[in-house]
Structure formats: structure tokens, C-alpha cells
PDB file of N, CA and C in Angstrom:
ATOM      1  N   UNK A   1       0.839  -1.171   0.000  1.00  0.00           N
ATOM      2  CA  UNK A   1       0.000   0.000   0.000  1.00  0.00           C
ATOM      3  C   UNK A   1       0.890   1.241   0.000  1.00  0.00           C
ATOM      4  N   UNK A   2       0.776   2.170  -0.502  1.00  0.00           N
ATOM      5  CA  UNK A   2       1.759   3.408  -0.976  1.00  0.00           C
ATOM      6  C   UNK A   2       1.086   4.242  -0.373  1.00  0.00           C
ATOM      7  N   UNK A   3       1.576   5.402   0.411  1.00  0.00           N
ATOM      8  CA  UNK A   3       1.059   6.453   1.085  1.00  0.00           C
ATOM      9  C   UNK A   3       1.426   7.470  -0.156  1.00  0.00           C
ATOM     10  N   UNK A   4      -0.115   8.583   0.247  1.00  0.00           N
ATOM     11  CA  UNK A   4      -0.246   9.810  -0.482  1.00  0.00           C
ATOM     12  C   UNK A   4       0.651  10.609  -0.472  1.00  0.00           C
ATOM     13  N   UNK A   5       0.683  11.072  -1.717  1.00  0.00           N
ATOM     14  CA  UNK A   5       2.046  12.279  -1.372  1.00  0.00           C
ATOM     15  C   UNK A   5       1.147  13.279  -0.613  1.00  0.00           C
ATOM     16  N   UNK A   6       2.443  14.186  -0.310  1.00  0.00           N
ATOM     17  CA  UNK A   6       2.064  15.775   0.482  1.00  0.00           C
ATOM     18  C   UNK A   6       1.036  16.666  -0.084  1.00  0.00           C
ATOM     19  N   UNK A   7       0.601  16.617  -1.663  1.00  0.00           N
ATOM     20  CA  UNK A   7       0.206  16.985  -2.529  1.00  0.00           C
ATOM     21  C   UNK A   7      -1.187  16.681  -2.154  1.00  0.00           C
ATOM     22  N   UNK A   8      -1.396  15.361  -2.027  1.00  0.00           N
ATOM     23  CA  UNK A   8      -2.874  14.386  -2.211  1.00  0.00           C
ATOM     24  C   UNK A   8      -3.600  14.252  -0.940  1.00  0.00           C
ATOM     25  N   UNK A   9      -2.962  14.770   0.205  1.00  0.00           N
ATOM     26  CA  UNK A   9      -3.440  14.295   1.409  1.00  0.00           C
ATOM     27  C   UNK A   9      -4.458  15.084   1.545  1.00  0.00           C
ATOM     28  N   UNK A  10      -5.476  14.783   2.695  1.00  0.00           N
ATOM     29  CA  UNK A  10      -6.894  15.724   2.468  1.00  0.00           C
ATOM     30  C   UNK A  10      -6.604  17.102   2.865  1.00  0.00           C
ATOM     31  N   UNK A  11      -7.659  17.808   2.471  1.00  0.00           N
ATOM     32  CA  UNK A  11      -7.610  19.412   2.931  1.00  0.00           C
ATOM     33  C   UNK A  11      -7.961  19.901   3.886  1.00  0.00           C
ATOM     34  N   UNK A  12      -7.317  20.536   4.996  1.00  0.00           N
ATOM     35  CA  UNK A  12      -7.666  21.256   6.211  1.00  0.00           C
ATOM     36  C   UNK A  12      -8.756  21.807   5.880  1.00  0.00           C
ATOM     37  N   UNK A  13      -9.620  22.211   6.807  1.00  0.00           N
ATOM     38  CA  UNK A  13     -10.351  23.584   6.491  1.00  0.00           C
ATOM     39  C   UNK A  13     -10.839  23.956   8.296  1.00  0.00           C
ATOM     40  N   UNK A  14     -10.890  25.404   7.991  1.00  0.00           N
ATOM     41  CA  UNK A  14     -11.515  25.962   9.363  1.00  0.00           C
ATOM     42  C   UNK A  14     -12.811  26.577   9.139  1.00  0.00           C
ATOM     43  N   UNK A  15     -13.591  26.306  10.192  1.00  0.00           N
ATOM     44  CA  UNK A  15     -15.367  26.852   9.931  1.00  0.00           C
ATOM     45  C   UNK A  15     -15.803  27.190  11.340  1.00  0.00           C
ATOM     46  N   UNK A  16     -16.572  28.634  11.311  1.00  0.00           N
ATOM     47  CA  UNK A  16     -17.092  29.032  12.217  1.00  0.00           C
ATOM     48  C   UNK A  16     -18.231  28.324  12.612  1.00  0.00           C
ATOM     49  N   UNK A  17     -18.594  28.259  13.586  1.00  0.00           N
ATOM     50  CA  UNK A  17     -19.650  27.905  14.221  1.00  0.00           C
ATOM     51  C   UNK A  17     -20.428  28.812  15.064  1.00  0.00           C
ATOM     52  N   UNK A  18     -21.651  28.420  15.920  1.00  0.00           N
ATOM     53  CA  UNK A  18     -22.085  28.863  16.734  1.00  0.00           C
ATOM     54  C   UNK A  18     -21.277  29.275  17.979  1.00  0.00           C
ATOM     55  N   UNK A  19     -20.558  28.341  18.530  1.00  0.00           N
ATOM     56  CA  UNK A  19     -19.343  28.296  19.518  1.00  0.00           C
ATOM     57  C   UNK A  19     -18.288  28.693  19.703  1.00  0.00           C
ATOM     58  N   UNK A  20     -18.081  28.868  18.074  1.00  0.00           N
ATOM     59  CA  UNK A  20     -16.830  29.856  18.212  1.00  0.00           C
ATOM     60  C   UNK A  20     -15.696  28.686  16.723  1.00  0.00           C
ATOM     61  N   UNK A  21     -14.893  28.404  16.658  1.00  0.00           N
ATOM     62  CA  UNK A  21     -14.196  27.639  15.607  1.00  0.00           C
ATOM     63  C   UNK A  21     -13.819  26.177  15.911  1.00  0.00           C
ATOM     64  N   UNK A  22     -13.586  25.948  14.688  1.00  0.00           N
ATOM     65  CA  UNK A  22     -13.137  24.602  14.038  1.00  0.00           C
ATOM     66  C   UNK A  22     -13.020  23.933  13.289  1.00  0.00           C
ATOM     67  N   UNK A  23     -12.089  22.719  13.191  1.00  0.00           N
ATOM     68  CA  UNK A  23     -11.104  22.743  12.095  1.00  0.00           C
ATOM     69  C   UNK A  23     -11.832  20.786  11.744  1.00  0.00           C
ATOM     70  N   UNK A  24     -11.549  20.656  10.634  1.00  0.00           N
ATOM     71  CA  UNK A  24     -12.119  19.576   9.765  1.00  0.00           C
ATOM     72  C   UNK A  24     -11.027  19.148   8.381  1.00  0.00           C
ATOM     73  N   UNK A  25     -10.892  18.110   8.029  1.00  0.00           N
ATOM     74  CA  UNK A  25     -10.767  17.677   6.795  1.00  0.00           C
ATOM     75  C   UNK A  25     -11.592  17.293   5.570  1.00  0.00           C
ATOM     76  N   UNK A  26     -11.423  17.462   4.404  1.00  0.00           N
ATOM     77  CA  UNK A  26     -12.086  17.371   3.630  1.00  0.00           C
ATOM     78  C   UNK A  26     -11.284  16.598   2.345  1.00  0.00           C
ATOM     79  N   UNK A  27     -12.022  15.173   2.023  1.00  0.00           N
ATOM     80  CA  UNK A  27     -11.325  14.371   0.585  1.00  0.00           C
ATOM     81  C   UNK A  27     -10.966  15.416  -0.284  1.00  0.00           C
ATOM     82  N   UNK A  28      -9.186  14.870  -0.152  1.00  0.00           N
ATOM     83  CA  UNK A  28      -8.605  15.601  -1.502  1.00  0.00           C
ATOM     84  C   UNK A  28      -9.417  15.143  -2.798  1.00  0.00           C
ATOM     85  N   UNK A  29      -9.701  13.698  -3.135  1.00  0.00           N
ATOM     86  CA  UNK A  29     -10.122  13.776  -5.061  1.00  0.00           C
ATOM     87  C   UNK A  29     -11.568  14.070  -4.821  1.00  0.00           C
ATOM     88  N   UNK A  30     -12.152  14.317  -3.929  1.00  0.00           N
ATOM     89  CA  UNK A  30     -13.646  15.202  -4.251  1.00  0.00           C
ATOM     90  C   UNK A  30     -13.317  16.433  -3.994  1.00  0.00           C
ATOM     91  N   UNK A  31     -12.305  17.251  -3.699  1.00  0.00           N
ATOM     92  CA  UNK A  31     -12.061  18.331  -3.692  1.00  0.00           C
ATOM     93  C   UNK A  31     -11.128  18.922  -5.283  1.00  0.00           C
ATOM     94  N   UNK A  32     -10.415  17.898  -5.829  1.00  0.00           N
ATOM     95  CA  UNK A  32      -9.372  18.350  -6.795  1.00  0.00           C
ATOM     96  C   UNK A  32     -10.554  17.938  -7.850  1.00  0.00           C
ATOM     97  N   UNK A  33     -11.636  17.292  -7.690  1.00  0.00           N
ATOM     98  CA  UNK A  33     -12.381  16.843  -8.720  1.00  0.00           C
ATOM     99  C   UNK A  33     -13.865  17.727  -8.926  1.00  0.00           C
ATOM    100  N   UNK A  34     -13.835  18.522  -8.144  1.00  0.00           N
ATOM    101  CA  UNK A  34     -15.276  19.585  -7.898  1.00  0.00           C
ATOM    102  C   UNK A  34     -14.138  20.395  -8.444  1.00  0.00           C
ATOM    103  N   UNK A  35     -13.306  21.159  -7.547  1.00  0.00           N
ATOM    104  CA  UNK A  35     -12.957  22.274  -7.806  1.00  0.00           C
ATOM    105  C   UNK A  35     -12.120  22.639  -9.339  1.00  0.00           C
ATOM    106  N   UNK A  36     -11.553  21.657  -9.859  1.00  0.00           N
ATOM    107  CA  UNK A  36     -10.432  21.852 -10.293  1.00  0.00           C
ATOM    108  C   UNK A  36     -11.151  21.086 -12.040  1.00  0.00           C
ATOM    109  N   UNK A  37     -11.580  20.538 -11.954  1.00  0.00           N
ATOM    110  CA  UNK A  37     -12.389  19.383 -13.711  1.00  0.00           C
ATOM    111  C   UNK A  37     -13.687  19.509 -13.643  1.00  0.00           C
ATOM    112  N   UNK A  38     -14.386  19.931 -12.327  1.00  0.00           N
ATOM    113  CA  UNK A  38     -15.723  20.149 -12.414  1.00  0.00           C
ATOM    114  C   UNK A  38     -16.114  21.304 -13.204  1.00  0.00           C
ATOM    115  N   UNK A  39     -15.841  21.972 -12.728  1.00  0.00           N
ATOM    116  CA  UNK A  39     -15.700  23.940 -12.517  1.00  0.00           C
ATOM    117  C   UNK A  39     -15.091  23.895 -13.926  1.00  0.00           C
ATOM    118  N   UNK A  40     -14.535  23.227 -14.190  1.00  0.00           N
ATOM    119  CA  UNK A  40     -13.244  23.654 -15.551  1.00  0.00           C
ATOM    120  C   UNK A  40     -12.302  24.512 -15.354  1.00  0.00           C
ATOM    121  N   UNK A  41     -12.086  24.382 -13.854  1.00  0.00           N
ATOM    122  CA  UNK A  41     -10.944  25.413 -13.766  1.00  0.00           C
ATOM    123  C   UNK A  41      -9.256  25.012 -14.309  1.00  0.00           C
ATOM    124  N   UNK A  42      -9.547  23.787 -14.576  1.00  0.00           N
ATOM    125  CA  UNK A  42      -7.879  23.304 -15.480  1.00  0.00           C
ATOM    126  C   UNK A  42      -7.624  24.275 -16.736  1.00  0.00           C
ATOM    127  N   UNK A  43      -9.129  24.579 -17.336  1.00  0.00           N
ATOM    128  CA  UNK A  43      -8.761  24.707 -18.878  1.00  0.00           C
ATOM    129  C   UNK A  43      -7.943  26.488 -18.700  1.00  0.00           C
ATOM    130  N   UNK A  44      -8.498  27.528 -17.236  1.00  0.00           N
ATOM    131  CA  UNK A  44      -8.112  28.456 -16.606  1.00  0.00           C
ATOM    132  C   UNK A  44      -6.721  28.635 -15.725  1.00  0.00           C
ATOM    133  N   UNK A  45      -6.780  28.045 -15.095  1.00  0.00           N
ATOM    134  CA  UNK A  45      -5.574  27.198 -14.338  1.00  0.00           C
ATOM    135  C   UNK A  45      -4.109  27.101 -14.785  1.00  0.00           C
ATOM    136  N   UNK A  46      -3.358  27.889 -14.496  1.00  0.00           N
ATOM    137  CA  UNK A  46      -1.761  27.591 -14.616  1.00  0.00           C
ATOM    138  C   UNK A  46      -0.978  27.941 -13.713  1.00  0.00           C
ATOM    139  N   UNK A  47      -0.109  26.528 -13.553  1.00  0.00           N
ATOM    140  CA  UNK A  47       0.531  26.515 -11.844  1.00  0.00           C
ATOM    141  C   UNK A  47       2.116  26.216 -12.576  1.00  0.00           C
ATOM    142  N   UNK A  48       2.899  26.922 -12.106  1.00  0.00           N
ATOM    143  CA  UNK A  48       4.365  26.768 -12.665  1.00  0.00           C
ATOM    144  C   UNK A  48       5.158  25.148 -11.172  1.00  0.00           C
ATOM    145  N   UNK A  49       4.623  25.513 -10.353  1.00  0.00           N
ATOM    146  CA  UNK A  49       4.407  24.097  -9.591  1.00  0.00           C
ATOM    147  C   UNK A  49       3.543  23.587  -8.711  1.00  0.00           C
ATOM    148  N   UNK A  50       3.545  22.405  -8.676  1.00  0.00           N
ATOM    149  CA  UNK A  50       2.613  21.507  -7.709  1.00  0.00           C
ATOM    150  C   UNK A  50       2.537  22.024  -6.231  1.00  0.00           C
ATOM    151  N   UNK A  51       3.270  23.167  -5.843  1.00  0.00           N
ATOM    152  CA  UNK A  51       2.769  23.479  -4.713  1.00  0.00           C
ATOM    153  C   UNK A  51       2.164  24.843  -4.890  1.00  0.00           C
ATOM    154  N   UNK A  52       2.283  25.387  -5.930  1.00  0.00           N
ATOM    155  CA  UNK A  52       1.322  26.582  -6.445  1.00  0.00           C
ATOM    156  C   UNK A  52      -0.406  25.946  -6.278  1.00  0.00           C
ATOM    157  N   UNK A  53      -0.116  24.539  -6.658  1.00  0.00           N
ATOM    158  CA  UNK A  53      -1.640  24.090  -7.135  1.00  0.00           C
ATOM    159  C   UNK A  53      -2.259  24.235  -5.813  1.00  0.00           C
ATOM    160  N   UNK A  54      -1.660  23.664  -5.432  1.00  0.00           N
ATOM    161  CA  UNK A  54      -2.032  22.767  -4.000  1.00  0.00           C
ATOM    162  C   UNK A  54      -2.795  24.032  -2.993  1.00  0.00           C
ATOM    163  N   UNK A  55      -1.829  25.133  -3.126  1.00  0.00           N
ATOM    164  CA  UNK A  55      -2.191  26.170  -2.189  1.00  0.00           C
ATOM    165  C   UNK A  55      -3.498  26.504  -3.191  1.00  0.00           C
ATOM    166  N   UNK A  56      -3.532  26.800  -4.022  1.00  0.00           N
ATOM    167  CA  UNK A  56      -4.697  27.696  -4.847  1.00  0.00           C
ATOM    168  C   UNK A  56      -6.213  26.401  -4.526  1.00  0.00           C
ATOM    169  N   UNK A  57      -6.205  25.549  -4.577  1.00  0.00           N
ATOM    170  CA  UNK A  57      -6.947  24.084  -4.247  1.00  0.00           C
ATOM    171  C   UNK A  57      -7.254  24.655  -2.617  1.00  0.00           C
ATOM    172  N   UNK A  58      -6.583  24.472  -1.952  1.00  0.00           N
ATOM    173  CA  UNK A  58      -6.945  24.875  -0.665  1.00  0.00           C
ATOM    174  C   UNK A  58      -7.764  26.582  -0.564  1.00  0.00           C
ATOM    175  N   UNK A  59      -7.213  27.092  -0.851  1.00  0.00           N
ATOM    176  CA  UNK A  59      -7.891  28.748  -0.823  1.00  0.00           C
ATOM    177  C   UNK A  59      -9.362  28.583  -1.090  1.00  0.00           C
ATOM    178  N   UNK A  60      -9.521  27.513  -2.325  1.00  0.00           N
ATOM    179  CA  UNK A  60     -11.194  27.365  -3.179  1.00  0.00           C
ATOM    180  C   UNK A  60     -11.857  26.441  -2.313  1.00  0.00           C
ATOM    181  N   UNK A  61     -11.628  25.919  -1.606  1.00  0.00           N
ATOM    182  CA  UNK A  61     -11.914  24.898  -0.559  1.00  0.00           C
ATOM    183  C   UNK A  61     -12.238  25.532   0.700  1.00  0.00           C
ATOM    184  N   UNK A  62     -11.346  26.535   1.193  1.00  0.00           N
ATOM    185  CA  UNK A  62     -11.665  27.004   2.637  1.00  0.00           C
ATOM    186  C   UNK A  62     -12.769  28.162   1.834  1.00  0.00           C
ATOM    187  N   UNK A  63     -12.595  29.123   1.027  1.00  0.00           N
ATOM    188  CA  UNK A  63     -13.471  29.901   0.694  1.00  0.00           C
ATOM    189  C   UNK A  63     -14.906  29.218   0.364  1.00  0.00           C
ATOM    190  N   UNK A  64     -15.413  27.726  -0.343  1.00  0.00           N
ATOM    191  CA  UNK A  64     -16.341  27.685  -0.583  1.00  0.00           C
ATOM    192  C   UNK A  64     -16.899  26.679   1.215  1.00  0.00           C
ATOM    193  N   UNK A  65     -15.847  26.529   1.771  1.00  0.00           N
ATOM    194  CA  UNK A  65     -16.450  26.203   3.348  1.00  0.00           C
ATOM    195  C   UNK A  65     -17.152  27.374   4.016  1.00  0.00           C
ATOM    196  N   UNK A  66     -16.412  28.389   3.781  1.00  0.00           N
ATOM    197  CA  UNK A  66     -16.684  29.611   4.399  1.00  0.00           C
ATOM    198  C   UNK A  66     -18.921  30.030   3.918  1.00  0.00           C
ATOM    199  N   UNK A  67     -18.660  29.419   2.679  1.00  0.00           N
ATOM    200  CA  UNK A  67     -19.822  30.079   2.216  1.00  0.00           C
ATOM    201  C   UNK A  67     -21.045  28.987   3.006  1.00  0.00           C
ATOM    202  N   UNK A  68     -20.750  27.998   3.029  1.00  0.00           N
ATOM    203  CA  UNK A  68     -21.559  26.733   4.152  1.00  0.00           C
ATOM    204  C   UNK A  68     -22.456  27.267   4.605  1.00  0.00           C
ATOM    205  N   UNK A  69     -23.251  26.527   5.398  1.00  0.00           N
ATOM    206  CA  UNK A  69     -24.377  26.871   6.821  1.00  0.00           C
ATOM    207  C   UNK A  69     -23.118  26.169   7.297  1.00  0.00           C
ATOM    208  N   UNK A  70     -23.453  27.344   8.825  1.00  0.00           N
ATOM    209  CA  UNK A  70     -23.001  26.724   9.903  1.00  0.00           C
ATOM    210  C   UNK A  70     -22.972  25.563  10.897  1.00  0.00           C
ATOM    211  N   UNK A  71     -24.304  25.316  10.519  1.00  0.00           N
ATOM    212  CA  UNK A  71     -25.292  24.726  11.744  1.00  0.00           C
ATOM    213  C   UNK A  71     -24.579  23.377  11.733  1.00  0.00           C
ATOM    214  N   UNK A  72     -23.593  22.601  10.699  1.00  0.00           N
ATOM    215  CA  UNK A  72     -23.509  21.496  10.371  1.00  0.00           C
ATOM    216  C   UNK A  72     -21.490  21.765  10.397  1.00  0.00           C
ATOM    217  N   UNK A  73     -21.023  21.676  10.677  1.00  0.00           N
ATOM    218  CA  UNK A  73     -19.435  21.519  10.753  1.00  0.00           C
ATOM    219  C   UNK A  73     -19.264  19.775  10.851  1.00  0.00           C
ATOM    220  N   UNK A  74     -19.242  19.022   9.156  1.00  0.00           N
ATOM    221  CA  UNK A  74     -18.610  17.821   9.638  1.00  0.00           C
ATOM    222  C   UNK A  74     -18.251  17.589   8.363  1.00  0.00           C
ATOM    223  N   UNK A  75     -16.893  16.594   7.982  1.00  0.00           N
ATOM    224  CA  UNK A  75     -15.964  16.289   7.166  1.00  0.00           C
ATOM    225  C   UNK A  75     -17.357  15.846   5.786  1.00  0.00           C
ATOM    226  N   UNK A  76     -18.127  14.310   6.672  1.00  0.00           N
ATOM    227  CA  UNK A  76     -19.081  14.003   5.792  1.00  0.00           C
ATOM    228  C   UNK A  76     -19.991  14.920   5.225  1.00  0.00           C
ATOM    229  N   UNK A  77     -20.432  15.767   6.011  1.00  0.00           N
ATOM    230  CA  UNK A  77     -21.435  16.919   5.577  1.00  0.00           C
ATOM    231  C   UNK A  77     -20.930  17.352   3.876  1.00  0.00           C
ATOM    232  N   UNK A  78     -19.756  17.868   4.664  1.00  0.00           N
ATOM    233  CA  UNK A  78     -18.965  18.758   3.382  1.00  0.00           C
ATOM    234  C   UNK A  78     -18.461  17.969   1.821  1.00  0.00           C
ATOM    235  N   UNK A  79     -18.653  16.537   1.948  1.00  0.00           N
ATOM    236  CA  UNK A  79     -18.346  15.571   1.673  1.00  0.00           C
ATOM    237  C   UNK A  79     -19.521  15.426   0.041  1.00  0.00           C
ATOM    238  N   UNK A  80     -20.177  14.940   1.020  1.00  0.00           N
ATOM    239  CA  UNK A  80     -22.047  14.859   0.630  1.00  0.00           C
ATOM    240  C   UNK A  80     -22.486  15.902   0.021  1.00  0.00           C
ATOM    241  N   UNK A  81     -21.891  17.290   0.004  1.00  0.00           N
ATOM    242  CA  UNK A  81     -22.638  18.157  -0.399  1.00  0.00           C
ATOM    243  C   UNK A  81     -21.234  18.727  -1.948  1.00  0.00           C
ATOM    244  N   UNK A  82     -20.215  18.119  -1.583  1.00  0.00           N
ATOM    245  CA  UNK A  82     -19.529  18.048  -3.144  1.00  0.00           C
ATOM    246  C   UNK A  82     -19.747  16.736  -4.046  1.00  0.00           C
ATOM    247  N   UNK A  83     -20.052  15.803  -3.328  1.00  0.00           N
ATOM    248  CA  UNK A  83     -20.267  14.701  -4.602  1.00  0.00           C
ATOM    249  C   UNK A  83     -21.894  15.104  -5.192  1.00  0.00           C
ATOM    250  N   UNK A  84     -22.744  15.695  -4.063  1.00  0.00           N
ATOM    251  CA  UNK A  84     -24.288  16.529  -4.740  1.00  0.00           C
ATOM    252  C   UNK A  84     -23.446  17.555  -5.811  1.00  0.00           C
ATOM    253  N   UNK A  85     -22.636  18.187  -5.793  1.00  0.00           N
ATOM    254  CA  UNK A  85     -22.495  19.347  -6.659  1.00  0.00           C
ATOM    255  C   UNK A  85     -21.829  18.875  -7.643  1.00  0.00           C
ATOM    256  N   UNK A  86     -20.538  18.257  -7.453  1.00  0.00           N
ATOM    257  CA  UNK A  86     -20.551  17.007  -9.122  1.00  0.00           C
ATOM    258  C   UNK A  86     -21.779  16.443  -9.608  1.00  0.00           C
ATOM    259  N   UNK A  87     -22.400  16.229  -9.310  1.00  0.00           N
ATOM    260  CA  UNK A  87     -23.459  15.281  -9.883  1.00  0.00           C
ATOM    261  C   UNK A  87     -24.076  16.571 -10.280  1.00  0.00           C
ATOM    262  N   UNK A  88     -24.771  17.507  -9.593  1.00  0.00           N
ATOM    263  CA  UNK A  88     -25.743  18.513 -10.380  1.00  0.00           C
ATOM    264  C   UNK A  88     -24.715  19.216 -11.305  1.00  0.00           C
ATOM    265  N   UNK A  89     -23.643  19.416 -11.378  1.00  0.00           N
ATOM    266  CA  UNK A  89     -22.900  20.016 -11.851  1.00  0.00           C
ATOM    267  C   UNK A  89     -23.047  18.958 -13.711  1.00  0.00           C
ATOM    268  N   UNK A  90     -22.903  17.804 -13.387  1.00  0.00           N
ATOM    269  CA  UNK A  90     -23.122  16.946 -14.435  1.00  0.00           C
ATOM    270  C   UNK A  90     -23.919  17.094 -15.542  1.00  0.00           C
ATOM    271  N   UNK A  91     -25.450  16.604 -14.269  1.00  0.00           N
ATOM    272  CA  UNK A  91     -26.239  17.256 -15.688  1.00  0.00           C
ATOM    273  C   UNK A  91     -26.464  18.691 -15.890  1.00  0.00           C
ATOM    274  N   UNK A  92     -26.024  19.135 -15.751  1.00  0.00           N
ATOM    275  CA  UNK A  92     -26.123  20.711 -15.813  1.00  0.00           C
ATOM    276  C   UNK A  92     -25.401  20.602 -17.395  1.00  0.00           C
ATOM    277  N   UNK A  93     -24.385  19.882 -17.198  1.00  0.00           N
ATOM    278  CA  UNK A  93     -23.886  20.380 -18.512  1.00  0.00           C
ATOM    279  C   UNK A  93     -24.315  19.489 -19.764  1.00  0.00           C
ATOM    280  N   UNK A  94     -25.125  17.890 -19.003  1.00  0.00           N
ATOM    281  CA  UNK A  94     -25.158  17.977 -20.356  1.00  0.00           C
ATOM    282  C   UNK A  94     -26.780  17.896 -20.205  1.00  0.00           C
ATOM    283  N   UNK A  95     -27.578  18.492 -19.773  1.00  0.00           N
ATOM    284  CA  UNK A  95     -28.431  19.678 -20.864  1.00  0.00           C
ATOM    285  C   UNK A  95     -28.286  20.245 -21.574  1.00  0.00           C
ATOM    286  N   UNK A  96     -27.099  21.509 -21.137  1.00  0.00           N
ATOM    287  CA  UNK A  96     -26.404  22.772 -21.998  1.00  0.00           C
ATOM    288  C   UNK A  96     -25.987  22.023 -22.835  1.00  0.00           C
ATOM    289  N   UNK A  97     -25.175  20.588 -23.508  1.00  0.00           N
ATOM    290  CA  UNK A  97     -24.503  19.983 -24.285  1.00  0.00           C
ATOM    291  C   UNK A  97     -25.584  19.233 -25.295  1.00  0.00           C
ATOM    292  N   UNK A  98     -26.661  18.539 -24.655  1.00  0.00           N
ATOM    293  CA  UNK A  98     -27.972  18.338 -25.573  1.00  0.00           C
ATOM    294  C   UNK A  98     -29.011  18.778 -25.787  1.00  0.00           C
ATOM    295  N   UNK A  99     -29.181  20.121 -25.604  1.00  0.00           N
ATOM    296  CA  UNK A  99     -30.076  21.165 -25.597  1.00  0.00           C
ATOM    297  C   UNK A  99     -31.405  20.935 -25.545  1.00  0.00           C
ATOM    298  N   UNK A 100     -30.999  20.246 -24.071  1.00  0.00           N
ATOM    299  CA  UNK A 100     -32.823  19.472 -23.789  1.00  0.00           C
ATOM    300  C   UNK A 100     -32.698  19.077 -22.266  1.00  0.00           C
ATOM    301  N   UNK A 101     -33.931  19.519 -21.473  1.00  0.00           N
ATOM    302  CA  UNK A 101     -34.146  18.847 -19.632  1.00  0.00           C
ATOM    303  C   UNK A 101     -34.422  17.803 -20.142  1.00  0.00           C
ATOM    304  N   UNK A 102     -34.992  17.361 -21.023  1.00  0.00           N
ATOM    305  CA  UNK A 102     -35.095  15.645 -20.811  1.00  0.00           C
ATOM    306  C   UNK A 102     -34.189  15.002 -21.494  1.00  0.00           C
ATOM    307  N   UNK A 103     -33.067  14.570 -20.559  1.00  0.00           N
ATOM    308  CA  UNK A 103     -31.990  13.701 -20.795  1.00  0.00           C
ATOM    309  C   UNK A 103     -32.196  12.016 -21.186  1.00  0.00           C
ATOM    310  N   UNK A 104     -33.717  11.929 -20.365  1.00  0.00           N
ATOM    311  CA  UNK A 104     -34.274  10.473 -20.269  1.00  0.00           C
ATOM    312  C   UNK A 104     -33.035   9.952 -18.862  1.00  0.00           C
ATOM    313  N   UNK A 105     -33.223  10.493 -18.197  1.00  0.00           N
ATOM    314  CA  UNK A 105     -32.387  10.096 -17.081  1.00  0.00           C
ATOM    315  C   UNK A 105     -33.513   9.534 -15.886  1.00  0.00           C
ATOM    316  N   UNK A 106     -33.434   8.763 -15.738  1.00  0.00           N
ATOM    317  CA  UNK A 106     -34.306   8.232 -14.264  1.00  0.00           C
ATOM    318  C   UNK A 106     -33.834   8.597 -13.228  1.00  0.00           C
ATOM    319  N   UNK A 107     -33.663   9.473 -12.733  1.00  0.00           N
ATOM    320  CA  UNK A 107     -33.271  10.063 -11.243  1.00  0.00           C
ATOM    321  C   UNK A 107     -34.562  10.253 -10.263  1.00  0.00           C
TER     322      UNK A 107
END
């Protein structure tokens, strides 16, 4: 079994609460995979190195934590609510790509 590089390991994030703060992790490939191929921010995106990325990945991560409800501070929460936004993010596009709501998708 091969451990993650420094690169891949999950993402800190800090979130206010009612109580006052705290700190959580969040899956790096649902984070490099919303933020970064979802978004299309690759085709935007130029990092002269892998730790350019890494920091700019984190910034879009704590900023879209920041935008959260509070009421809920948990790794899964944050989790659950990016594999929901890949997925709507999905068909989102391909509507825009078959220029039709009915995909014939059974959801």
C-alpha cells in the first residue's frame, strides 16, 4: 500500500460555528475533482508548480467552506454536499450539451 504524497493528502479547512471555531478535513479527489475538472478550472488554471496548485486548491476549498451553513461543521457533511455538486454540476452540462431537460435520465 503506498502512502499519499504531500500533494494528495486531504484538505484542512476551518469553519465558524455557533461556539466559536473549528477545524475539519475534507477528501482531496472530491475536492481536486469539484474544484479543479468540475468547474473547468484546469482549462483556466496555470501553476508553474505543484505546490502553487495545492495552495490555490486549498484557498477554493476554505473559501467555498466559508460560504456553508453553519449549523452542520462535519468532514461528511462537506463531503455529501460536493459529490451533490458534481453530480448537479453533471447534468447541468449535459443539458447545456444536448439542448434538452429531458436527458431520459431516471433520477
Amino acid at each position: 500500500m503506498s502512502s499519499k504524497s504531500k500533494y494528495e493528502r486531504n484538505i484542512k479547512v476551518n469553519a465558524k460555528t455557533s461556539s466559536g471555531r473549528t477545524s475539519t478535513t475534507i477528501n482531496y479527489t472530491l475536492c481536486n475533482y469539484y474544484f479543479f475538472h468540475a468547474l473547468e478550472k484546469e482549462k483556466e488554471a496555470k501553476f508553474k508548480t505543484i505546490d502553487e496548485r495545492r495552495k490555490w486548491l486549498e484557498r477554493q476549498v476554505q473559501t467555498w467552506v466559508n460560504e456553508q451553513p453553519t449549523a452542520c461543521v462535519d468532514s461528511g457533511y462537506y463531503e455529501e454536499m460536493l459529490a451533490k455538486s458534481i453530480f448537479n454540476e453533471g447534468i447541468r452540462r449535459a443539458k447545456e450539451l444536448y439542448h434538452s431537460d429531458n436527458l431520459q435520465l431516471d433520477l
